[in-house]
N, C-alpha and C. Protein backbone atom coordinates (compact mmCIF):
# COMPACT_ATOMS: atom_id res chain seq x y z
N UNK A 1 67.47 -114.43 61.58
CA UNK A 1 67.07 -115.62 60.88
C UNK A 1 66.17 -116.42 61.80
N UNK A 2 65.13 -117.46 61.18
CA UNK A 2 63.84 -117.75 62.05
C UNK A 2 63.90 -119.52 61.50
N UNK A 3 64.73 -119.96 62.20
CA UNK A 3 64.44 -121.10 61.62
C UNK A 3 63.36 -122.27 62.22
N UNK A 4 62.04 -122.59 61.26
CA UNK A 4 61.17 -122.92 61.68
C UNK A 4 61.71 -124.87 62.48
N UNK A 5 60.77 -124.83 62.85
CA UNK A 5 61.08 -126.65 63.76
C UNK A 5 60.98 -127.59 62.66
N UNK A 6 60.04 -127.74 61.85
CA UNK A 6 60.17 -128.84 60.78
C UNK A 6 61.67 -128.45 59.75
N UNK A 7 62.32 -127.52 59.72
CA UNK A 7 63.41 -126.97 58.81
C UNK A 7 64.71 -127.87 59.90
N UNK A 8 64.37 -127.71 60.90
CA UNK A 8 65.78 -128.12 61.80
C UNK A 8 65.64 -129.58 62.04
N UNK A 9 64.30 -130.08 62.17
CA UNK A 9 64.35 -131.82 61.90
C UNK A 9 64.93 -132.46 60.40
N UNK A 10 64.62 -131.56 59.64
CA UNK A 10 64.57 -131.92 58.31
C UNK A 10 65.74 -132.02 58.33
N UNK A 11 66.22 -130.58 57.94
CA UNK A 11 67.74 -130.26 57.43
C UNK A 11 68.76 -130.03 58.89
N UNK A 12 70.39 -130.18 58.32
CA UNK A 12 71.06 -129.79 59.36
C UNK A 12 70.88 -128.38 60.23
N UNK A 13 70.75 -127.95 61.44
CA UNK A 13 70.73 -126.57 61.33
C UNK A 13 71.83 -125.94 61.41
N UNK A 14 73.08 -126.05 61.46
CA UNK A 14 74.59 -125.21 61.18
C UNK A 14 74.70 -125.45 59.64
N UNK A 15 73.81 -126.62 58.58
CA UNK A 15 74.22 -125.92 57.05
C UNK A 15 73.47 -124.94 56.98
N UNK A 16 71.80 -124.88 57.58
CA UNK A 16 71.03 -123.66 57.39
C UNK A 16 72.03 -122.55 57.70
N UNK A 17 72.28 -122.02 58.67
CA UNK A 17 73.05 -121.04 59.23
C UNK A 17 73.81 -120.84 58.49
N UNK A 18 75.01 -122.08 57.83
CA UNK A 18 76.22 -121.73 57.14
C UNK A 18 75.80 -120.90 55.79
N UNK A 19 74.87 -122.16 54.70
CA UNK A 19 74.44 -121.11 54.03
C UNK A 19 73.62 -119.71 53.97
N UNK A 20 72.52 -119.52 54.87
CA UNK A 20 72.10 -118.20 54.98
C UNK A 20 73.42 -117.09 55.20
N UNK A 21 74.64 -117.16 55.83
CA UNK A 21 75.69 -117.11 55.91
C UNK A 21 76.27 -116.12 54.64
N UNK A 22 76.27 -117.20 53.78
CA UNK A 22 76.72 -117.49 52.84
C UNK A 22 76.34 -116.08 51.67
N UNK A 23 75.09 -116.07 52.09
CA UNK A 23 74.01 -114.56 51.15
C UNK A 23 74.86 -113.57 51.88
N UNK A 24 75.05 -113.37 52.88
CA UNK A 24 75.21 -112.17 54.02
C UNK A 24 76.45 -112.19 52.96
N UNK A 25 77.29 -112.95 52.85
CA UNK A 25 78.76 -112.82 51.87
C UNK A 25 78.95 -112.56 51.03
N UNK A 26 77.70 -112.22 49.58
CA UNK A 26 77.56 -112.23 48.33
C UNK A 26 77.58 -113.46 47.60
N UNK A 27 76.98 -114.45 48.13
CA UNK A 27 77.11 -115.56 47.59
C UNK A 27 75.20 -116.40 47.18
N UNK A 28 74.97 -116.19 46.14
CA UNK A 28 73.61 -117.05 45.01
C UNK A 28 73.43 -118.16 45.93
N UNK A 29 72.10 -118.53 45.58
CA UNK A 29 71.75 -119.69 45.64
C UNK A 29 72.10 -120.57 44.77
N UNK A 30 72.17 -122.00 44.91
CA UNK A 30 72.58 -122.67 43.30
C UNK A 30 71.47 -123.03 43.05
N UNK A 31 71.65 -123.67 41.69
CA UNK A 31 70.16 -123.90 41.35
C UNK A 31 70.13 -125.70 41.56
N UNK A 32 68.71 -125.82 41.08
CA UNK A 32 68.39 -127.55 41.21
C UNK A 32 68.97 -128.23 40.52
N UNK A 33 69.15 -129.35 41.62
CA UNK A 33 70.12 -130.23 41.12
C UNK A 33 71.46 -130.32 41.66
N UNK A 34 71.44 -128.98 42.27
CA UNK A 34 72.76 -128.55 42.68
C UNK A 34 73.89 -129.74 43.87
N UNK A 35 74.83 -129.95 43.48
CA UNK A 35 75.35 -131.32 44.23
C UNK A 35 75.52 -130.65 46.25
N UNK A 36 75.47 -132.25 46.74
CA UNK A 36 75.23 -131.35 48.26
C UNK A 36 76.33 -130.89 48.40
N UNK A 37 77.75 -131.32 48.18
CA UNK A 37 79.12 -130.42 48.97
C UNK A 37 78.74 -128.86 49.03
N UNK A 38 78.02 -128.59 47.87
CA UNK A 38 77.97 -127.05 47.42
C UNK A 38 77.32 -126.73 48.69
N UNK A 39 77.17 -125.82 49.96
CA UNK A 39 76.87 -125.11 50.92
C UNK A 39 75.65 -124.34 50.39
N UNK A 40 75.93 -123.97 49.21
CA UNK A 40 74.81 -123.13 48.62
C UNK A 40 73.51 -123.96 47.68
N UNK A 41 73.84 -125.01 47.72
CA UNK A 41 72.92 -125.84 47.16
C UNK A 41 71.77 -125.53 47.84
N UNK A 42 71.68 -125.71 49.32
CA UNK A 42 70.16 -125.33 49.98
C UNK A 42 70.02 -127.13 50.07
N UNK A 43 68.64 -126.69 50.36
CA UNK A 43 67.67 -127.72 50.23
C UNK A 43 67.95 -128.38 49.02
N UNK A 44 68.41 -127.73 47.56
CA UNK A 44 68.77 -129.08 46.21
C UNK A 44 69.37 -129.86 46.39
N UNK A 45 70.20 -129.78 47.74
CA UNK A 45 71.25 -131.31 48.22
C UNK A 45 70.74 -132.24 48.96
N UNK A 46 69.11 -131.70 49.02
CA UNK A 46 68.62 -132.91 49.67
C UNK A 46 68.82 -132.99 51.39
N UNK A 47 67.59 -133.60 51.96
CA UNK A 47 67.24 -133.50 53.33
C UNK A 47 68.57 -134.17 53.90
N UNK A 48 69.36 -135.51 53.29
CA UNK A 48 70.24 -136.15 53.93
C UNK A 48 71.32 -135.75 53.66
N UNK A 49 71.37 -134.31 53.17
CA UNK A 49 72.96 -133.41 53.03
C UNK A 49 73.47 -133.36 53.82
N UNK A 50 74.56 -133.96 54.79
CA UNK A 50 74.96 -132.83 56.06
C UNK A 50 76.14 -131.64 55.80
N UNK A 51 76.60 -131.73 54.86
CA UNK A 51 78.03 -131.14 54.52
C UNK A 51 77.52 -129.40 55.27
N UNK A 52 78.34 -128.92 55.80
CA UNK A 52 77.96 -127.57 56.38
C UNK A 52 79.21 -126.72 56.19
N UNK A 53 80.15 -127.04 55.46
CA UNK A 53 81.31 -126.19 55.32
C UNK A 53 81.79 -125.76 53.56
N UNK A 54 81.78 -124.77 53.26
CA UNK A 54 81.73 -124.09 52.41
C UNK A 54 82.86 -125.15 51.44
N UNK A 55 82.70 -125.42 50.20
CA UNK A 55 84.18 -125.84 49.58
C UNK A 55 84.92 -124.85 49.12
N UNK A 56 85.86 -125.16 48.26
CA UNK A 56 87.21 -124.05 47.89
C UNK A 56 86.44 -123.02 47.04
N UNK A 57 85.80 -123.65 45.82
CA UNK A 57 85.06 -122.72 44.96
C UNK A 57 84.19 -121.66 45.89
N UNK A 58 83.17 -122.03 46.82
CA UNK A 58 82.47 -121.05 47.30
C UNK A 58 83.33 -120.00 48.02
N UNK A 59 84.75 -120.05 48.76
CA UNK A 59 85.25 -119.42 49.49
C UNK A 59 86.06 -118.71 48.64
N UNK A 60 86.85 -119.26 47.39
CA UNK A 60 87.04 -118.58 46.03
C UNK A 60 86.42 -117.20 45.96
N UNK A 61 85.19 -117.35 45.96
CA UNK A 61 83.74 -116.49 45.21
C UNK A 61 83.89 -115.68 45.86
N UNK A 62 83.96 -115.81 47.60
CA UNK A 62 83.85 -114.72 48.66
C UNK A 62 84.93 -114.15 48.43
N UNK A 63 86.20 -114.72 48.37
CA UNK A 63 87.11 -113.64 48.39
C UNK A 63 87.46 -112.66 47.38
N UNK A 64 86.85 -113.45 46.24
CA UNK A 64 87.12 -112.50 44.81
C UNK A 64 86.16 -111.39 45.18
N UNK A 65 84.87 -111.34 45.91
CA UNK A 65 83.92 -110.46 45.83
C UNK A 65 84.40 -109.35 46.26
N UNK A 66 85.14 -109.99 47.73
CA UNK A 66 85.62 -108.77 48.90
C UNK A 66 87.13 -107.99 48.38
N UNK A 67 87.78 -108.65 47.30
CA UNK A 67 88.92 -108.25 46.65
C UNK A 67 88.51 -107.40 45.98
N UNK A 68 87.28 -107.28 45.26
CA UNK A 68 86.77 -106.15 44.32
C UNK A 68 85.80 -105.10 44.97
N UNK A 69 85.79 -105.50 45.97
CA UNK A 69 84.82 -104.47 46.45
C UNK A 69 84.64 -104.28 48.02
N UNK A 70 83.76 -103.19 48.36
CA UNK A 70 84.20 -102.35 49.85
C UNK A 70 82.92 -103.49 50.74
N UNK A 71 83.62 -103.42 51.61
CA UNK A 71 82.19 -103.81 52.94
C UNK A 71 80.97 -102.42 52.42
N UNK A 72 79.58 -103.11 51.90
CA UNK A 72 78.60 -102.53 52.39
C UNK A 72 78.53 -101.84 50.65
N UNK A 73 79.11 -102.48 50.05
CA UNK A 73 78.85 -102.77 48.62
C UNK A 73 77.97 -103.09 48.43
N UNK A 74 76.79 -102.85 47.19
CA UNK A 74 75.57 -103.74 46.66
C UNK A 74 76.50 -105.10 45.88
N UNK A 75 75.68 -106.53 46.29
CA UNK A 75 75.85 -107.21 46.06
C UNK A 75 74.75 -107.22 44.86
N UNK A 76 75.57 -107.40 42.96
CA UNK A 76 74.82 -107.34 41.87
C UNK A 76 73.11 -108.12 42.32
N UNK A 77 73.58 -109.34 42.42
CA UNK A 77 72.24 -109.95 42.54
C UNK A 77 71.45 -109.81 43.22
N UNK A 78 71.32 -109.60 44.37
CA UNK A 78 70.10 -109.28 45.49
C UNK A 78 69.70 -108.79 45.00
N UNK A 79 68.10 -109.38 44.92
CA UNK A 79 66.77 -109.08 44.90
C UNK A 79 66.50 -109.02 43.41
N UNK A 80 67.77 -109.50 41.98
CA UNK A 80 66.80 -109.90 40.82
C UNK A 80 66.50 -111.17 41.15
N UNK A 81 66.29 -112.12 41.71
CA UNK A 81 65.80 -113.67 41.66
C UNK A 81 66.98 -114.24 41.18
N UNK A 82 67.89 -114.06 40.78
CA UNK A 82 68.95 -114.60 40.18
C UNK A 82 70.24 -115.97 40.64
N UNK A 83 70.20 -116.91 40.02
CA UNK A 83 70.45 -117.97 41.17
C UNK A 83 71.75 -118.37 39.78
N UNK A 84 72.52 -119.16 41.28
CA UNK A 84 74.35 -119.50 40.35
C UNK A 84 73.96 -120.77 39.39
N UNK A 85 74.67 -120.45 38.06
CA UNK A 85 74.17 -121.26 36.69
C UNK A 85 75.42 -122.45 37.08
């Protein structure tokens, strides 16, 4: 991961990390609008987000993923563009 200098003034850089993180786990982007607690919000939570720790729902998600499936599983979504409704 390459996180540029205006990205780490901007935004926190341990939520960057947490969420990029977050993909590595099987876990969407959310879409706009998305409230900041969400880890996966990104950038939709806005430059003055600091929250960097996943809430219950996102850690929910991970574990249901890894309950259904093997390390090194295709994760459905990667790479249709497909972002959490």
């Amino acid at each position: 991961m390459h996180l540029e200098v205006g990205d780490a003034q901007l935004y926190k850089p341990s939520r960057i990390v947490v969420h990029e993180l977050g993909h590595i786990l099987s876990l969407p982007d959310m879409y706009p609008g998305a409230p900041c607690p969400k880890v996966m919000s990104g950038a939709w939570g806005g430059a003055d987000c600091p929250n960097d720790q996943p809430d219950a729902e996102e850690i929910a998600a991970v574990t249901d993923f890894f309950a259904k499936n093997n390390v090194g599983d295709r994760v459905p979504w990667w790479g249709s563009g497909l972002v959490a409704r």
